[in-house]
C-alpha atoms as a PDB file:
ATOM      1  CA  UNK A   1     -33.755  -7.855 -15.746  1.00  0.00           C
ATOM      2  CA  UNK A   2     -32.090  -4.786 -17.230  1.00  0.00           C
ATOM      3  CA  UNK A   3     -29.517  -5.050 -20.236  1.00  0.00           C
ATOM      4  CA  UNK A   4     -26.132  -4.102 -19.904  1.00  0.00           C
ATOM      5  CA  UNK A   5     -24.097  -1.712 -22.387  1.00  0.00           C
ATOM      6  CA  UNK A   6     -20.170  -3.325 -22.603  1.00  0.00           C
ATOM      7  CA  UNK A   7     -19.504  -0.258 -20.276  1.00  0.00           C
ATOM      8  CA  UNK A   8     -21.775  -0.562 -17.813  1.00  0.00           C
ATOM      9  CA  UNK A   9     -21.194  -4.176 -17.108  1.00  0.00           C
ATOM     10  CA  UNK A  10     -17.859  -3.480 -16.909  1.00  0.00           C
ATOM     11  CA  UNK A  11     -18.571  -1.085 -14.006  1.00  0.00           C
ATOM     12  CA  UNK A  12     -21.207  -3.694 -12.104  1.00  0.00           C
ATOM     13  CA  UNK A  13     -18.360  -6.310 -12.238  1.00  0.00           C
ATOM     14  CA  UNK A  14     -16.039  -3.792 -10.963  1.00  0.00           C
ATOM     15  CA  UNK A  15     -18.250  -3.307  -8.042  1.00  0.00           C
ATOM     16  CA  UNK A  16     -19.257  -6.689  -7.737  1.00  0.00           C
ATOM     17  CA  UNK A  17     -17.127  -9.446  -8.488  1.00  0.00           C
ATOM     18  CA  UNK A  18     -13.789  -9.528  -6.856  1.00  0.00           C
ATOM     19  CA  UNK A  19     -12.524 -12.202  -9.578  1.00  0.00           C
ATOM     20  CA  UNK A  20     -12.968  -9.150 -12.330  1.00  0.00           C
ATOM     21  CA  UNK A  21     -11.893  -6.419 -10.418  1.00  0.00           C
ATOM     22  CA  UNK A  22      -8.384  -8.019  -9.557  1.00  0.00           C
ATOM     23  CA  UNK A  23      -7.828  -9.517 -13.754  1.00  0.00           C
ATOM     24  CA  UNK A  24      -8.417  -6.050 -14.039  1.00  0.00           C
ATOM     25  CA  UNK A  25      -5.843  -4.254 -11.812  1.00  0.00           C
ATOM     26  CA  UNK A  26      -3.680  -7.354 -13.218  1.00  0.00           C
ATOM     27  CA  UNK A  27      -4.539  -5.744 -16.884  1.00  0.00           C
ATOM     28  CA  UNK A  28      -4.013  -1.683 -15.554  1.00  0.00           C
ATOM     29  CA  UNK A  29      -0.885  -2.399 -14.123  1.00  0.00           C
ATOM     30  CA  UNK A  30       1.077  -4.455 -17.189  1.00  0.00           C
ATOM     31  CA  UNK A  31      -0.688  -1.894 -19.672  1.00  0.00           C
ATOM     32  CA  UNK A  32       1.372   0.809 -17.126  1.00  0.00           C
ATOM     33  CA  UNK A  33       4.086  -1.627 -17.507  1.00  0.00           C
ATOM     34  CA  UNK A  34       4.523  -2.020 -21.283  1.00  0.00           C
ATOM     35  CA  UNK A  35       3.944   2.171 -21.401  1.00  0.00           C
ATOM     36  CA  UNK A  36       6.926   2.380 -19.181  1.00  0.00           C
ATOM     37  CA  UNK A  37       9.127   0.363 -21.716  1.00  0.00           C
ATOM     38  CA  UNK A  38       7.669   1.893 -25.115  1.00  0.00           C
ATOM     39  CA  UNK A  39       8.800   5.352 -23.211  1.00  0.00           C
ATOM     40  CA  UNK A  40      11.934   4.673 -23.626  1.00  0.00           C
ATOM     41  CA  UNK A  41      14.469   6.304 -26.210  1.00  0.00           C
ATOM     42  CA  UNK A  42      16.049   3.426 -26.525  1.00  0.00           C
ATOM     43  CA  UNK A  43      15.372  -0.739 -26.219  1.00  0.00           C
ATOM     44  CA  UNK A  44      17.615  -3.559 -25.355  1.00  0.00           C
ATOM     45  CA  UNK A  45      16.799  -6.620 -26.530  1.00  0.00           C
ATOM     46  CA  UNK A  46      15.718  -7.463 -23.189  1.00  0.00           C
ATOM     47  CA  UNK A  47      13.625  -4.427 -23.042  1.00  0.00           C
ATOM     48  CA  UNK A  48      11.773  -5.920 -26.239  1.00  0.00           C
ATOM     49  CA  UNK A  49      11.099  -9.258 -24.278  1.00  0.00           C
ATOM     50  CA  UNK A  50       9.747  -8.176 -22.004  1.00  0.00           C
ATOM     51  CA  UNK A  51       7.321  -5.909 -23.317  1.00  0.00           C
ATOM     52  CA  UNK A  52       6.277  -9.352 -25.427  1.00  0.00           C
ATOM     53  CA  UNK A  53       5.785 -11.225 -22.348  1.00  0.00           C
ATOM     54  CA  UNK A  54       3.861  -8.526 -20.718  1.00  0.00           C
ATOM     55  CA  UNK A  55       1.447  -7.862 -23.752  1.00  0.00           C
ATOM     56  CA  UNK A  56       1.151 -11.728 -23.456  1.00  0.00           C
ATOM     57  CA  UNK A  57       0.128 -11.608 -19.917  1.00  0.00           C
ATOM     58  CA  UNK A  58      -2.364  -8.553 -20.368  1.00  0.00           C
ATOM     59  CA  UNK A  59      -4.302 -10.575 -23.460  1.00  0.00           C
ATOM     60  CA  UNK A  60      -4.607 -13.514 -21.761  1.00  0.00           C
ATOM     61  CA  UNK A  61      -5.804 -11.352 -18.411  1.00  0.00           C
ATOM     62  CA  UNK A  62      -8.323  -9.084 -21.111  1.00  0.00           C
ATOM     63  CA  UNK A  63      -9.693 -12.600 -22.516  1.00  0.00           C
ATOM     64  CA  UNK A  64     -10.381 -14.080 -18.573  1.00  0.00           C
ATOM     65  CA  UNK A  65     -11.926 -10.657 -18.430  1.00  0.00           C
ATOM     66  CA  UNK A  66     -14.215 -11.144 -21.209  1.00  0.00           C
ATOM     67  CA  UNK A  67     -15.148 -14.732 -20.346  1.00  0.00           C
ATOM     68  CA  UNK A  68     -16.527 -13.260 -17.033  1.00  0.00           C
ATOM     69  CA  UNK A  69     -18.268 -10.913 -18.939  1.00  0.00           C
ATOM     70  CA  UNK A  70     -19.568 -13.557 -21.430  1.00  0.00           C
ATOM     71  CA  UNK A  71     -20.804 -15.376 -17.992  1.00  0.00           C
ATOM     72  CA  UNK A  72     -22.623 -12.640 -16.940  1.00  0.00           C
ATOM     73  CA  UNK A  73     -24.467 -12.011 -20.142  1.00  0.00           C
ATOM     74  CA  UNK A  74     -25.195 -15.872 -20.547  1.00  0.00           C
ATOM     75  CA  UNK A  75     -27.190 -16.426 -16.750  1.00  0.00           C
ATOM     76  CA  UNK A  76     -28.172 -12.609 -17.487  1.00  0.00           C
ATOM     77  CA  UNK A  77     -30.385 -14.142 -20.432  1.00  0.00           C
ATOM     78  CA  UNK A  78     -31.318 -17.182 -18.470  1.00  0.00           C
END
């Protein structure tokens, strides 16, 4: 079996694995999120909050991302 760059495994699971390909919508859309608020001229305090709890959300989505990955490469070598 053929060994995978980062990127290229990226891509497979993007074709293949439904599981990875929605974390990482999940992890396209708050990265669009938090680029929306740091945009701004301005930020309220809730503006600030929110940003926190979506950079939250998109590490814990990039880590489930990488534990797939991690799978992958681990019955890859099996």
């Amino acid at each position: 079996m053929e060994k995978f760059s980062q990127e290229e495994l990226k891509e497979y699971l993007m074709q293949h694995n439904e599981e990875f390909r929605a974390l990482a919508e999940k992890h396209a859309e708050y990265k669009r999120l938090i680029d929306e608020i740091e945009a701004k001229p301005y930020h309220t305090p809730e503006d600030e909050l929110e940003e926190h709890r979506l950079k939250k959300l998109k590490l814990h989505v990039k880590d489930q991302m990488h534990q797939i990955m991690s799978r992958y490469k681990t019955t890859e070598v099996a």
